[in-house]
N, C-alpha and C. Protein backbone atom coordinates (compact mmCIF):
# COMPACT_ATOMS: atom_id res chain seq x y z
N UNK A 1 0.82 -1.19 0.00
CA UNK A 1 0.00 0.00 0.00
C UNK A 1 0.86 1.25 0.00
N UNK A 2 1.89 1.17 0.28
CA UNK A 2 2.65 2.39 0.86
C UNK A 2 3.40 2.87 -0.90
N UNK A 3 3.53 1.88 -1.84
CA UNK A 3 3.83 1.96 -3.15
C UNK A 3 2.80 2.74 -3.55
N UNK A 4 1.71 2.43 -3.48
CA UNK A 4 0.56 3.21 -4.15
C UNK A 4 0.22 4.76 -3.84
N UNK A 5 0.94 5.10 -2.61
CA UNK A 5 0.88 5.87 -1.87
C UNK A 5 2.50 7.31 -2.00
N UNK A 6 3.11 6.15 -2.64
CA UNK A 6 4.28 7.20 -3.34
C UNK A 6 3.78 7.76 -4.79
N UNK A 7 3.01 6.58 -5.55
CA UNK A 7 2.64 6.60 -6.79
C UNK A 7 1.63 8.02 -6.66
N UNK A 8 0.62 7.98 -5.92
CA UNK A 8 -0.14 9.43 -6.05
C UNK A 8 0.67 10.29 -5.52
N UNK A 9 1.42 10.21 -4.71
CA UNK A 9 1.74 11.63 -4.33
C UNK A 9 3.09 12.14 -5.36
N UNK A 10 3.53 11.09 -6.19
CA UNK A 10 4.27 11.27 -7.72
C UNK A 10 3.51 12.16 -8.40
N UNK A 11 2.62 11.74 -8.55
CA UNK A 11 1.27 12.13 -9.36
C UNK A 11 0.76 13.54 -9.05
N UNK A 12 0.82 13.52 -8.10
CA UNK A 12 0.18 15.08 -7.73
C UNK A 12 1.32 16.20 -7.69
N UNK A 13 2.65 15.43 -7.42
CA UNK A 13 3.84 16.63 -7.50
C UNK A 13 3.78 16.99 -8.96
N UNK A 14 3.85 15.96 -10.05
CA UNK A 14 3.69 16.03 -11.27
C UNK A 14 2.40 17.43 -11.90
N UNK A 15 1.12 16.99 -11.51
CA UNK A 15 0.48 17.84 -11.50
C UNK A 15 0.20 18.92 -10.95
N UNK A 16 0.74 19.54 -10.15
CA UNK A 16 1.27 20.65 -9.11
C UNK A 16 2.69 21.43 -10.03
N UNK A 17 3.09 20.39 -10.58
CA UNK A 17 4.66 21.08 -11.40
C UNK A 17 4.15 21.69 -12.53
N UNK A 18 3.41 20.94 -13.44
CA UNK A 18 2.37 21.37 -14.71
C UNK A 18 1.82 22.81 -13.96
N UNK A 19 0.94 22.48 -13.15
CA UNK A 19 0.54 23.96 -12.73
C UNK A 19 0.46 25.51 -12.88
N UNK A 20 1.66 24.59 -12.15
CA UNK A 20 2.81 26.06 -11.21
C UNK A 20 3.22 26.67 -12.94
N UNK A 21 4.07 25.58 -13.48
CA UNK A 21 4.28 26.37 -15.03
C UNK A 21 3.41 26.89 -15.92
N UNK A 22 2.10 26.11 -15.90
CA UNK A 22 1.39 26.65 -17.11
C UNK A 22 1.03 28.18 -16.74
N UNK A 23 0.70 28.60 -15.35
CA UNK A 23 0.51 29.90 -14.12
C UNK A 23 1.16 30.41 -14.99
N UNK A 24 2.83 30.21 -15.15
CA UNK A 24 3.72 31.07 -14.94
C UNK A 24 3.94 31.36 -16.79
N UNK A 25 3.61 30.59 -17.89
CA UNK A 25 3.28 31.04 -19.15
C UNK A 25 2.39 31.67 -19.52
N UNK A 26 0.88 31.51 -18.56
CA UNK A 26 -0.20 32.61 -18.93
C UNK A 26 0.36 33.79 -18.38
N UNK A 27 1.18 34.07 -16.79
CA UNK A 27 0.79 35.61 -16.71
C UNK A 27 1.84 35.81 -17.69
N UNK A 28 3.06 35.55 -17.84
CA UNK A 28 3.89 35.96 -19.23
C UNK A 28 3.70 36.32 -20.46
N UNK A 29 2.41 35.81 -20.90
CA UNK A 29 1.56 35.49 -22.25
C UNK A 29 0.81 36.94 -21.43
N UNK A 30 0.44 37.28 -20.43
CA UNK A 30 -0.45 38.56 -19.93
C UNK A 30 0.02 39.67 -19.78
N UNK A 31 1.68 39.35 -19.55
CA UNK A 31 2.72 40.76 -19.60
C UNK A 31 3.09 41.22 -21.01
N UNK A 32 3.27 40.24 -21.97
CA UNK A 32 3.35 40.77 -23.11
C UNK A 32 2.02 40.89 -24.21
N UNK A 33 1.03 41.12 -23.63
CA UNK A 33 -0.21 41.00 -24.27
C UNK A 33 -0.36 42.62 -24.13
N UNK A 34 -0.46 43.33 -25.17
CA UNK A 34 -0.97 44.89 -25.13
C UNK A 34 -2.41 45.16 -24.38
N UNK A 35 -2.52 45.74 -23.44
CA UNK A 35 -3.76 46.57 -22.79
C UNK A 35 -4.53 46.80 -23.72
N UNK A 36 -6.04 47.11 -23.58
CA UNK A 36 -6.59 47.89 -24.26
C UNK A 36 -6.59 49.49 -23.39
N UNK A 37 -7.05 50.00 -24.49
CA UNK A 37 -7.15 51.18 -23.26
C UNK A 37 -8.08 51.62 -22.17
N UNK A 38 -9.27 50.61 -22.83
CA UNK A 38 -10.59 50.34 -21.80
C UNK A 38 -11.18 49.69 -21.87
N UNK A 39 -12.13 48.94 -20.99
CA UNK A 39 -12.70 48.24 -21.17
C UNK A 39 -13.95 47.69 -21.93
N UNK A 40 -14.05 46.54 -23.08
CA UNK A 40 -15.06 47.00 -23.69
C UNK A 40 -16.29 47.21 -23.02
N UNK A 41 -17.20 46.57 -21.97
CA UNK A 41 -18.03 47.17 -21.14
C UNK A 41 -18.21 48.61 -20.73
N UNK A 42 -17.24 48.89 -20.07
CA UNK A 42 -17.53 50.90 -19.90
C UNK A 42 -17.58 51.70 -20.63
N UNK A 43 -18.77 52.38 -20.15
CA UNK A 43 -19.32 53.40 -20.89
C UNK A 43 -18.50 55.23 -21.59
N UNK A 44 -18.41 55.30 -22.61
CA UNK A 44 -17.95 56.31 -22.73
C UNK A 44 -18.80 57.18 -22.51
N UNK A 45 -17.76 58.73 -21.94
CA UNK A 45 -18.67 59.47 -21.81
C UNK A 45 -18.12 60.69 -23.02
N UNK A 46 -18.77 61.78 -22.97
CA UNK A 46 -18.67 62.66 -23.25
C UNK A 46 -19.03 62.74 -25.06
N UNK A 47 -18.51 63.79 -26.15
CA UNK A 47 -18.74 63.54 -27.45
C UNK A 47 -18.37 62.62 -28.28
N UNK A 48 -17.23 61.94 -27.62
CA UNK A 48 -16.50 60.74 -28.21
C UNK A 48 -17.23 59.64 -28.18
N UNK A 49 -18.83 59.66 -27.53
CA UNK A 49 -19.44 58.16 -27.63
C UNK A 49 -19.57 57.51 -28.72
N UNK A 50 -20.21 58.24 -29.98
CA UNK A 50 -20.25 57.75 -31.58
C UNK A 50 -19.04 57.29 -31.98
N UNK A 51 -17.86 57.64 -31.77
CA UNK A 51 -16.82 56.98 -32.59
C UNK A 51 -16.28 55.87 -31.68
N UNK A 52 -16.47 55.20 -30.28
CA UNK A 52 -16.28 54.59 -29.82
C UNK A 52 -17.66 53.59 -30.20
N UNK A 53 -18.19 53.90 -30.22
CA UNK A 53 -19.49 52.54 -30.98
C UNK A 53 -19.40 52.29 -32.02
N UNK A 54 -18.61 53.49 -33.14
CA UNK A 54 -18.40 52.66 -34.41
C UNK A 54 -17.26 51.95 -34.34
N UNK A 55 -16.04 51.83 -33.43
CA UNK A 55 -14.60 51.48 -33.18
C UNK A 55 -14.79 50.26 -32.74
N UNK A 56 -15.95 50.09 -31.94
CA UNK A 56 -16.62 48.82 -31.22
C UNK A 56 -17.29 47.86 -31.90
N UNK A 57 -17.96 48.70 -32.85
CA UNK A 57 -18.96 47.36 -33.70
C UNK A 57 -17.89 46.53 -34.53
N UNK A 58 -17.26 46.49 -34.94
CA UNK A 58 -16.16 45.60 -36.00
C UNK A 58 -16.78 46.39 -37.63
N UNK A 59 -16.44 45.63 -38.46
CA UNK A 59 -15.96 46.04 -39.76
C UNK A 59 -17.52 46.43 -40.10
N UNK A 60 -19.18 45.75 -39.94
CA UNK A 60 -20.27 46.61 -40.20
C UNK A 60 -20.56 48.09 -39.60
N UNK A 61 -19.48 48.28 -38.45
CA UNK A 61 -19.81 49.15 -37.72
C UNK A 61 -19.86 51.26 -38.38
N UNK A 62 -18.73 50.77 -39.82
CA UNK A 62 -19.36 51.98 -40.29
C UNK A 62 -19.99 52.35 -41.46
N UNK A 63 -20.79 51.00 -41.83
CA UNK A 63 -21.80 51.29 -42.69
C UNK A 63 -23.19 50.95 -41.78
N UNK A 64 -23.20 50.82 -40.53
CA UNK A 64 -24.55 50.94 -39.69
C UNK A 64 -24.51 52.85 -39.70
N UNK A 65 -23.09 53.24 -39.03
CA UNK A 65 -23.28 54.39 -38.47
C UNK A 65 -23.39 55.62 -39.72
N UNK A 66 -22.89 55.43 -41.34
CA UNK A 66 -23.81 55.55 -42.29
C UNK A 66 -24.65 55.50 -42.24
N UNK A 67 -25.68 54.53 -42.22
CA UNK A 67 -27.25 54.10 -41.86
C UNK A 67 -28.09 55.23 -41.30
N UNK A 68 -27.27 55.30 -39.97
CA UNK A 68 -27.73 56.28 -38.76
C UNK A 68 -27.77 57.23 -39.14
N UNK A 69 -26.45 57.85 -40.18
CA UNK A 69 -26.50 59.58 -39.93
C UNK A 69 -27.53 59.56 -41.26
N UNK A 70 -27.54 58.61 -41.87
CA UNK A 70 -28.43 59.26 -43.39
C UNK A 70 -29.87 59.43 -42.95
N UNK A 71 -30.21 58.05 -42.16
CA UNK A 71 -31.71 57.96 -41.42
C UNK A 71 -32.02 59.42 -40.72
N UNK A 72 -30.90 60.21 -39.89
CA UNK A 72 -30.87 61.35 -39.57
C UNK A 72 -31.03 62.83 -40.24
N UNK A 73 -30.72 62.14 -41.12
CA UNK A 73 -30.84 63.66 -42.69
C UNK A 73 -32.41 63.34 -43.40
N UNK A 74 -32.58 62.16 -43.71
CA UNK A 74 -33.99 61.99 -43.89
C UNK A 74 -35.36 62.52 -42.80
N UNK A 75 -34.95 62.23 -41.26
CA UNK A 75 -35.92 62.64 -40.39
C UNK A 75 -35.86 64.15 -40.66
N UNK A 76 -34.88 64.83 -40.43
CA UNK A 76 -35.06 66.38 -40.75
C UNK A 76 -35.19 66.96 -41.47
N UNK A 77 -35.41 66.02 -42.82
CA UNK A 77 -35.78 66.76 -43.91
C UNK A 77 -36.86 66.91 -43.91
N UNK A 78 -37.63 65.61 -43.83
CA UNK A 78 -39.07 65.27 -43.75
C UNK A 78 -39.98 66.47 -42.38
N UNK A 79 -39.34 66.63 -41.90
CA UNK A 79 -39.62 67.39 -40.69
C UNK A 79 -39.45 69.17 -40.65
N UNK A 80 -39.04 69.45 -41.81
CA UNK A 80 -38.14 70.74 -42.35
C UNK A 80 -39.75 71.40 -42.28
N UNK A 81 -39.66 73.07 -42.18
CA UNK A 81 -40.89 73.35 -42.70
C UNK A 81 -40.63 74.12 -44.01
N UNK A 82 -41.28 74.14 -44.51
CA UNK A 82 -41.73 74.26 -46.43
C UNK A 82 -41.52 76.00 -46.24
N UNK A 83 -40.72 75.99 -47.24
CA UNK A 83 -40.91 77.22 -47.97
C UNK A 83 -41.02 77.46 -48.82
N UNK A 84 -42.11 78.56 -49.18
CA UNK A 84 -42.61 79.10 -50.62
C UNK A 84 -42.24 80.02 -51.21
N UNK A 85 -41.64 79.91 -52.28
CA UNK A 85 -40.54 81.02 -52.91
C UNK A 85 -41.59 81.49 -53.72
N UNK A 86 -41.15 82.89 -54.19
CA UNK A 86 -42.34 83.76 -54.32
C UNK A 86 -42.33 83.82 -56.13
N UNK A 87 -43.21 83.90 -56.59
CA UNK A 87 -43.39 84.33 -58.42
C UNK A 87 -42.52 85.03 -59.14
N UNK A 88 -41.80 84.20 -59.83
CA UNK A 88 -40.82 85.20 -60.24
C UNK A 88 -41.23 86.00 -61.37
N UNK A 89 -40.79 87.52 -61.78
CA UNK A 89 -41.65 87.90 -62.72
C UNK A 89 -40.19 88.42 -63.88
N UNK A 90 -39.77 87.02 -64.28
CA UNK A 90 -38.43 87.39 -65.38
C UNK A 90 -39.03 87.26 -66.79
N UNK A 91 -39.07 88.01 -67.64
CA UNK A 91 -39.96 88.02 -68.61
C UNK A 91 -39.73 86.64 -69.34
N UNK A 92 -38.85 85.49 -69.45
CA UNK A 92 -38.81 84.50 -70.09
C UNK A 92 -39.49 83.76 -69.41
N UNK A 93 -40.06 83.49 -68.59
CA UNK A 93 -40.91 82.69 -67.79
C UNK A 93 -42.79 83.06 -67.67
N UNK A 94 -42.40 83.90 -68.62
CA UNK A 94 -43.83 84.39 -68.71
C UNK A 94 -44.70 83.69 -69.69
N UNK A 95 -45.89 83.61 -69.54
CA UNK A 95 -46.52 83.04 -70.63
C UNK A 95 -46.45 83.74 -72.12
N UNK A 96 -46.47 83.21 -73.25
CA UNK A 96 -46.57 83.94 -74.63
C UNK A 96 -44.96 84.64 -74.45
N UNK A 97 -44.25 84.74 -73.79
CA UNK A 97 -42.78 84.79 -73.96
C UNK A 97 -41.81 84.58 -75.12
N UNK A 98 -41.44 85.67 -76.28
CA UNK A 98 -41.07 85.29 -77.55
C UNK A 98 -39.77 86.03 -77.77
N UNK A 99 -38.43 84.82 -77.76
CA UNK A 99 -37.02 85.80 -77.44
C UNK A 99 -36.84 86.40 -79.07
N UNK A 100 -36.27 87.47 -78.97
CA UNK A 100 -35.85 88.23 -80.08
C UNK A 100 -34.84 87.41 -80.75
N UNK A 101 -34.93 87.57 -82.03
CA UNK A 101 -33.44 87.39 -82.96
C UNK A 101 -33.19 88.00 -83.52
N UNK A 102 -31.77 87.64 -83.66
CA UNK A 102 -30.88 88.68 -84.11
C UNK A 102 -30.93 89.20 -85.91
């Protein structure tokens, strides 16, 4: 019994050694891994939010935000109020209007 008893605790130094190293290649693999500069979860604040949501969406992200600003030029157009430009009175625009020749 006492064989079987070296055999696991072989076993577990073994797997304790794996460990300890693989630990010690991830945080290494974590020191040379570039930061982002924030996190993608937190919220931006201020005017910079739009270009951080298009920076965020991946490669559709700036033909959505196309999408957005055009959908945006359409609402205010549609929404514009009308103006009526007034009669113009240039004699070629007149009815029976007959240009001279030379």
């Amino acid at each position: 019994m006492t064989s079987m008893n070296i055999l696991a605790e072989l076993h577990v130094r073994q797997f304790m050694s794996q460990q300890k190293r693989q630990d010690e290649l991830n945080a290494r693999a974590d020191a040379e891994r570039p930061r982002p500069r924030r996190y993608a979860g937190e919220p931006v604040r201020g005017p910079q939010w739009r270009q951080a949501a298009i920076n965020s969406a991946g490669p559709l992200g700036l033909l959505d935000a196309i999408g957005q600003a055009e959908e945006s030029w359409v609402e205010l157009l549609e929404h514009a109020p009308r103006c009526d430009l007034p009669e113009t009175t240039t004699p070629w625009m007149q009815p029976g209007f007959k240009p001279r020749t030379a």
